[in-house]
Protein backbone atom coordinates (compact mmCIF):
# COMPACT_ATOMS: atom_id res chain seq x y z
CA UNK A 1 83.99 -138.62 9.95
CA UNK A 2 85.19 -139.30 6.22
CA UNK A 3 88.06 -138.17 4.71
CA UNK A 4 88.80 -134.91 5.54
CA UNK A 5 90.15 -134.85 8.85
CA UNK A 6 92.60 -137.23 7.50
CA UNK A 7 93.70 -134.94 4.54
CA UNK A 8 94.23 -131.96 6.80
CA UNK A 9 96.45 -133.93 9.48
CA UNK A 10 97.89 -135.35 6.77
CA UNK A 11 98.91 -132.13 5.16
CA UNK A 12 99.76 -130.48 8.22
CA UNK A 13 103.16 -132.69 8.44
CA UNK A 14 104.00 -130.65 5.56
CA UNK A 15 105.76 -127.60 6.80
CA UNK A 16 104.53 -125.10 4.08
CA UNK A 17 100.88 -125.68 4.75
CA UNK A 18 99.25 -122.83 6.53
CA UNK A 19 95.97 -123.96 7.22
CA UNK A 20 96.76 -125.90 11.14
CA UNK A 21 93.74 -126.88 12.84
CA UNK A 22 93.69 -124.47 16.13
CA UNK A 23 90.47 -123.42 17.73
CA UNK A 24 88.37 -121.96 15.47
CA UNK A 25 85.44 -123.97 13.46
CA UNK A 26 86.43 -125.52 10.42
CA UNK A 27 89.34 -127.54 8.99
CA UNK A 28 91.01 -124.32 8.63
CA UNK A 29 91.64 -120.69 8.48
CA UNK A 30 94.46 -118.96 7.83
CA UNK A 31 95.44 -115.27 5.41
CA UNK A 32 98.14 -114.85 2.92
CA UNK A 33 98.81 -111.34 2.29
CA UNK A 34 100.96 -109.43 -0.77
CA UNK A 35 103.26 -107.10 -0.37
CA UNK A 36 104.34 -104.84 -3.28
CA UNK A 37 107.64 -102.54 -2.06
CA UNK A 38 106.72 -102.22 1.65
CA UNK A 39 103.37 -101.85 1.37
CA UNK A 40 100.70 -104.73 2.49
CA UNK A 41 98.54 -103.89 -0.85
CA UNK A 42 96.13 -107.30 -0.39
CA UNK A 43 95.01 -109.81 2.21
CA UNK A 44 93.66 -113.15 1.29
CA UNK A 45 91.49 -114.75 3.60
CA UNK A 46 91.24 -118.35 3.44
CA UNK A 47 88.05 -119.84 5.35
CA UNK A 48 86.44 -123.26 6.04
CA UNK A 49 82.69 -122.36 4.22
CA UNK A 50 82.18 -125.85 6.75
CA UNK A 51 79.79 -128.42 5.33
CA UNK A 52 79.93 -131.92 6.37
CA UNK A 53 82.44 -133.94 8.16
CA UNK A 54 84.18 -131.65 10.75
CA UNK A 55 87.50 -132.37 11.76
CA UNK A 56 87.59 -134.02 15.21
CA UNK A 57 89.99 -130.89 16.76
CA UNK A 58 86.87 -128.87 15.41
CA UNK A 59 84.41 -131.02 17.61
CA UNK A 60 86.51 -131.13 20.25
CA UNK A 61 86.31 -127.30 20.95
CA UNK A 62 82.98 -127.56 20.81
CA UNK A 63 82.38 -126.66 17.28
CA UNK A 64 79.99 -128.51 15.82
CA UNK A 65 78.79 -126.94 12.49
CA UNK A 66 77.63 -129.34 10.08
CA UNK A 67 76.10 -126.76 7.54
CA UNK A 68 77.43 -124.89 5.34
CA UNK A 69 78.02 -121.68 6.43
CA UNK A 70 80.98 -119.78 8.83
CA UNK A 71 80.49 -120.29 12.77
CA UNK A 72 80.13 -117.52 14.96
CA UNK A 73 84.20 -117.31 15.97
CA UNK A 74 84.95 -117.62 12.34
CA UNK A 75 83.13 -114.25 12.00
CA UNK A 76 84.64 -112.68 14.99
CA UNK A 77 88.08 -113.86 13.82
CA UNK A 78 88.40 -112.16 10.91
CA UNK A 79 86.26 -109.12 11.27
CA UNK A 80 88.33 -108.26 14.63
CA UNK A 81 91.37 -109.10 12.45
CA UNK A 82 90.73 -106.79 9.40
CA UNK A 83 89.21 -103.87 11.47
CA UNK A 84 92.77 -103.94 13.17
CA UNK A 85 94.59 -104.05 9.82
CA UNK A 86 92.96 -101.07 8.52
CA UNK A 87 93.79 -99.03 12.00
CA UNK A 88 97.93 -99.46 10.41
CA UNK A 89 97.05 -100.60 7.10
CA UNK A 90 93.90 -98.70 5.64
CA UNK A 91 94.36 -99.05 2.32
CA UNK A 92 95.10 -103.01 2.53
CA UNK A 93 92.59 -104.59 -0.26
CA UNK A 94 90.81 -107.91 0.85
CA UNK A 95 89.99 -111.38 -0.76
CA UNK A 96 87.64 -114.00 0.76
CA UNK A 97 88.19 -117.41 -0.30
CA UNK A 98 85.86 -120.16 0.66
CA UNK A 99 84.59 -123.36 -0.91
CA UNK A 100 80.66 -122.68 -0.92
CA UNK A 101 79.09 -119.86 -2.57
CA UNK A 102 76.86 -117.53 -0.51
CA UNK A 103 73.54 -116.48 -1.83
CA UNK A 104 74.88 -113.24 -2.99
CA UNK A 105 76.18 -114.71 -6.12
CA UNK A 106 72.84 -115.99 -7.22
CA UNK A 107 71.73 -112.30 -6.92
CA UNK A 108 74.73 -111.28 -8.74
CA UNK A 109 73.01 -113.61 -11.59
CA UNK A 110 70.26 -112.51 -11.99
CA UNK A 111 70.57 -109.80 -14.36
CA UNK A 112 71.63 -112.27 -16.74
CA UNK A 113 67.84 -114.26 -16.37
CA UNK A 114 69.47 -117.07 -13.42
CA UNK A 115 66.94 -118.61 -11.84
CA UNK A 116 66.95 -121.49 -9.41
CA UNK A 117 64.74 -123.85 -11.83
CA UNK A 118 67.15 -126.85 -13.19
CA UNK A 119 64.16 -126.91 -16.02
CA UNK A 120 64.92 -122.97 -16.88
CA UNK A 121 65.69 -122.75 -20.43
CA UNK A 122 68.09 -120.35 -19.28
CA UNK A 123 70.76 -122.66 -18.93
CA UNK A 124 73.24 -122.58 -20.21
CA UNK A 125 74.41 -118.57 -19.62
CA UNK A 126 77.21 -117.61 -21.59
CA UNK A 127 77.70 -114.45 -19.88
CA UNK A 128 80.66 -114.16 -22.25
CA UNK A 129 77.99 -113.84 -25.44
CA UNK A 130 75.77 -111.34 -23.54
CA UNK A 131 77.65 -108.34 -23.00
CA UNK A 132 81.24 -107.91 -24.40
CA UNK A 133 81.13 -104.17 -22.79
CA UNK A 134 80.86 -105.59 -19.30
CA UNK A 135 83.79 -106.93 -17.13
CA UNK A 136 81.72 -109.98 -16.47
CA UNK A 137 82.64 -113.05 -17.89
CA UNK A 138 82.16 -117.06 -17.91
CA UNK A 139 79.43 -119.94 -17.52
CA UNK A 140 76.80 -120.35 -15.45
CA UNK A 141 75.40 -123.98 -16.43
CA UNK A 142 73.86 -125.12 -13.37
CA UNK A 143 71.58 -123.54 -10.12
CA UNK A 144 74.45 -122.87 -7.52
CA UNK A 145 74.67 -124.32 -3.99
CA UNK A 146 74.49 -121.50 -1.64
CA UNK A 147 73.94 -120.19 1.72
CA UNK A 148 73.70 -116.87 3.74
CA UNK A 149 69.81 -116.76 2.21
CA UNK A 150 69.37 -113.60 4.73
CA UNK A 151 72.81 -111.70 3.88
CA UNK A 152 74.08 -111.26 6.88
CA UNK A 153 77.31 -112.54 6.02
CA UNK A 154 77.55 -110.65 2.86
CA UNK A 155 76.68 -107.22 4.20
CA UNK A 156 79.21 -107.72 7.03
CA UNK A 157 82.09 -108.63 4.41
CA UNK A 158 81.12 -105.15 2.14
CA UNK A 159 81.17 -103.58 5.62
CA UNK A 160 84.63 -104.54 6.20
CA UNK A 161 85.63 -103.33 2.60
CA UNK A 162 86.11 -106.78 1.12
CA UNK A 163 86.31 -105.85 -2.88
CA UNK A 164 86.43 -109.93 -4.10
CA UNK A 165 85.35 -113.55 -3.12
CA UNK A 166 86.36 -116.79 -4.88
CA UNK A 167 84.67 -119.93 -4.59
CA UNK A 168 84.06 -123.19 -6.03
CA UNK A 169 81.84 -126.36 -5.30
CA UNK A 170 79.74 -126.28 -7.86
CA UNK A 171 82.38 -127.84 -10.93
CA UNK A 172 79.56 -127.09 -13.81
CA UNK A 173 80.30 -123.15 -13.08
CA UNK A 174 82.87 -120.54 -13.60
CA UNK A 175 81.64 -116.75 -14.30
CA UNK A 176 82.92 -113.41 -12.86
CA UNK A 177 80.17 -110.77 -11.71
CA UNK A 178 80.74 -107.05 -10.20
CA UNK A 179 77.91 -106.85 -8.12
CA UNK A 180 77.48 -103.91 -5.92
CA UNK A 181 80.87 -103.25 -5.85
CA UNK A 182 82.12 -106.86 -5.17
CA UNK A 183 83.74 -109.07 -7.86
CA UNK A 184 81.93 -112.69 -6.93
CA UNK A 185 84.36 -115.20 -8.86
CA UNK A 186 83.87 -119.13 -9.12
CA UNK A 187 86.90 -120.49 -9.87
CA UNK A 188 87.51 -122.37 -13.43
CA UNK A 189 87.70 -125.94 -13.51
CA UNK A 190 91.50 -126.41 -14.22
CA UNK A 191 91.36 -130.76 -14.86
CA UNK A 192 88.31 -132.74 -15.82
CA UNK A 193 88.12 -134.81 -12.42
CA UNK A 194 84.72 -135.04 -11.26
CA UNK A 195 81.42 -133.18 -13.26
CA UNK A 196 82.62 -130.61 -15.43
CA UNK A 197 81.75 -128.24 -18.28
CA UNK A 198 81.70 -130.02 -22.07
CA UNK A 199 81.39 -128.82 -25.73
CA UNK A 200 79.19 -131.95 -26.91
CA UNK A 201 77.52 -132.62 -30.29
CA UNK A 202 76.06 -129.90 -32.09
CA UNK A 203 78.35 -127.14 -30.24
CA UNK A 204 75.76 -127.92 -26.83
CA UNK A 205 77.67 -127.24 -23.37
CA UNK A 206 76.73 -129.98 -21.37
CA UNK A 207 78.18 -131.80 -17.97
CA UNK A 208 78.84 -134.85 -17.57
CA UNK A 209 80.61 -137.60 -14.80
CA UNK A 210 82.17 -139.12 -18.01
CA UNK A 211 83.65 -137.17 -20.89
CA UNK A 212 81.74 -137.03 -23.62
CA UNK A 213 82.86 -134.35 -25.56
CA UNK A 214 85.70 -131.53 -25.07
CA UNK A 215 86.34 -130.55 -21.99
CA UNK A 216 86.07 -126.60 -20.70
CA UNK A 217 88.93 -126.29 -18.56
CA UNK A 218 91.64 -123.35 -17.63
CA UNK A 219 92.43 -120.89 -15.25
CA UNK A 220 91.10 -118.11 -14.18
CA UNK A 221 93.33 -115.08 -13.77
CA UNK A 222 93.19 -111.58 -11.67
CA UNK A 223 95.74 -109.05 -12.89
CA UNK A 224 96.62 -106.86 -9.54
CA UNK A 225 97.61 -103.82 -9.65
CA UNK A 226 101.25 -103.18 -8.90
CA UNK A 227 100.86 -99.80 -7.21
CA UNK A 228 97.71 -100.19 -4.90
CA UNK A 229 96.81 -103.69 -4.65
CA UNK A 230 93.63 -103.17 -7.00
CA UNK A 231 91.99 -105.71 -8.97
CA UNK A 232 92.42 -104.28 -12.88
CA UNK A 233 90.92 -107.05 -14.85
CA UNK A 234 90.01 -110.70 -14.62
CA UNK A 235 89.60 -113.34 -17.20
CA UNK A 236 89.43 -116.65 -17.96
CA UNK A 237 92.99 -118.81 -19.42
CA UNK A 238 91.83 -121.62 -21.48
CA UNK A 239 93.67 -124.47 -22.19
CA UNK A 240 95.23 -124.89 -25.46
CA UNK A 241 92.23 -126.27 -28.48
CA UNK A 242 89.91 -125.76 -26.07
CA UNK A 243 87.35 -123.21 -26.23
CA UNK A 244 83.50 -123.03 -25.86
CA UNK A 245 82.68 -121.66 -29.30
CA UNK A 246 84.34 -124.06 -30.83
């Protein structure tokens, strides 16, 4: 079953980690929510994307999703939970967080000439270098991994007022797009573990499973509002001497 199971019943003996195998599908799902005064201003929702390797607990309740993707009681779960948080809390902002990107981010892309094609000269996109009016930021050096092709999933998360997802998977990517009304954020490569996103000879971004030239790597950051919850900017941190125009 690889390694998985074995790193969430291993973390589970840890009594700060929230995300227990119970019934649902996945290795885990659990929120984390922010309160500013006494007000519940945001709601993260953390959520097995699935993939691969589920846990044995998952099999056992007769789960057996081995796509990426969210099962059918994943769906239920939270959409039941947040349409009861906005009956007492309607003005509660929410946050998906998965691992695998849904297709809705390669729309989101588009504008900025993505296209599935490895072989696209439009690779690299240094959304950064495109438009420095736009909130939109970071790299897109690779086709993304993604599912929900028919956007079912992604019209029932605007439905339920969701105003952000963050994501990762796919290490050679990290940009921030608004798109119809939802910022879609892949996270930013914080170590160089694994493929990554390099400044090589002749200023070229390139990845690579071995370094071969200076590593893109950071943070990215999104400033909430203290008041409401709201998202008022996002960004990327870089690490210090490191820096893609370099």
């Amino acid at each position: 079953m690889g390694t998985r199971p074995w790193k969430s019943r291993n973390r589970e003996q840890n009594g700060y980690f929230l995300a227990k195998q119970r019934t649902l599908t996945g290795n885990g799902n659990y929120t984390v929510g922010i309160k500013q005064g006494k007000e519940l201003t945001r709601v993260f929702y953390m959520i097995d994307s699935n993939s691969g390797n589920p846990s044995e607990l998952s099999i056992a309740n007769g789960h057996s999703k081995h796509q990426a993707g969210f099962g059918g009681d994943q769906i239920e779960w939270y959409t039941n939970g947040i349409n009861e948080l906005h009956k007492s809390s309607p003005n509660t902002k929410i946050t998906f967080v998965f691992h695998i990107a849904i297709h809705a981010f390669e729309k989101a892309y588009e504008k900025y000439g993505y296209t599935r094609d490895r072989s696209s000269s439009a690779f690299p996109i240094i959304i950064d270098k495109m438009d420095e009016t736009s909130t939109d930021f970071g790299i897109v050096l690779s086709p993304t991994e993604s599912w929900d092709r028919d956007g079912y999933v992604w019209q029932g998360l605007k439905a339920l007022g969701v105003d952000s997802i963050c994501v990762g998977h796919d290490h050679e990517n990290c940009a921030g797009v608004v798109y119809e009304g939802v910022r879609l954020q892949f996270g930013f490569k914080s170590s160089t573990y694994d493929s990554n996103i390099y400044v090589d000879v002749g200023d070229r971004l390139v990845k690579s499973w071995v370094p071969s030239g200076t590593p893109i790597i950071g943070g990215t950051v999104m400033e909430i509002n203290s008041q409401n919850g709201e998202i008022e900017k996002a960004y990327h941190y870089y690490c210090k001497n490191v820096d893609f125009e370099q």
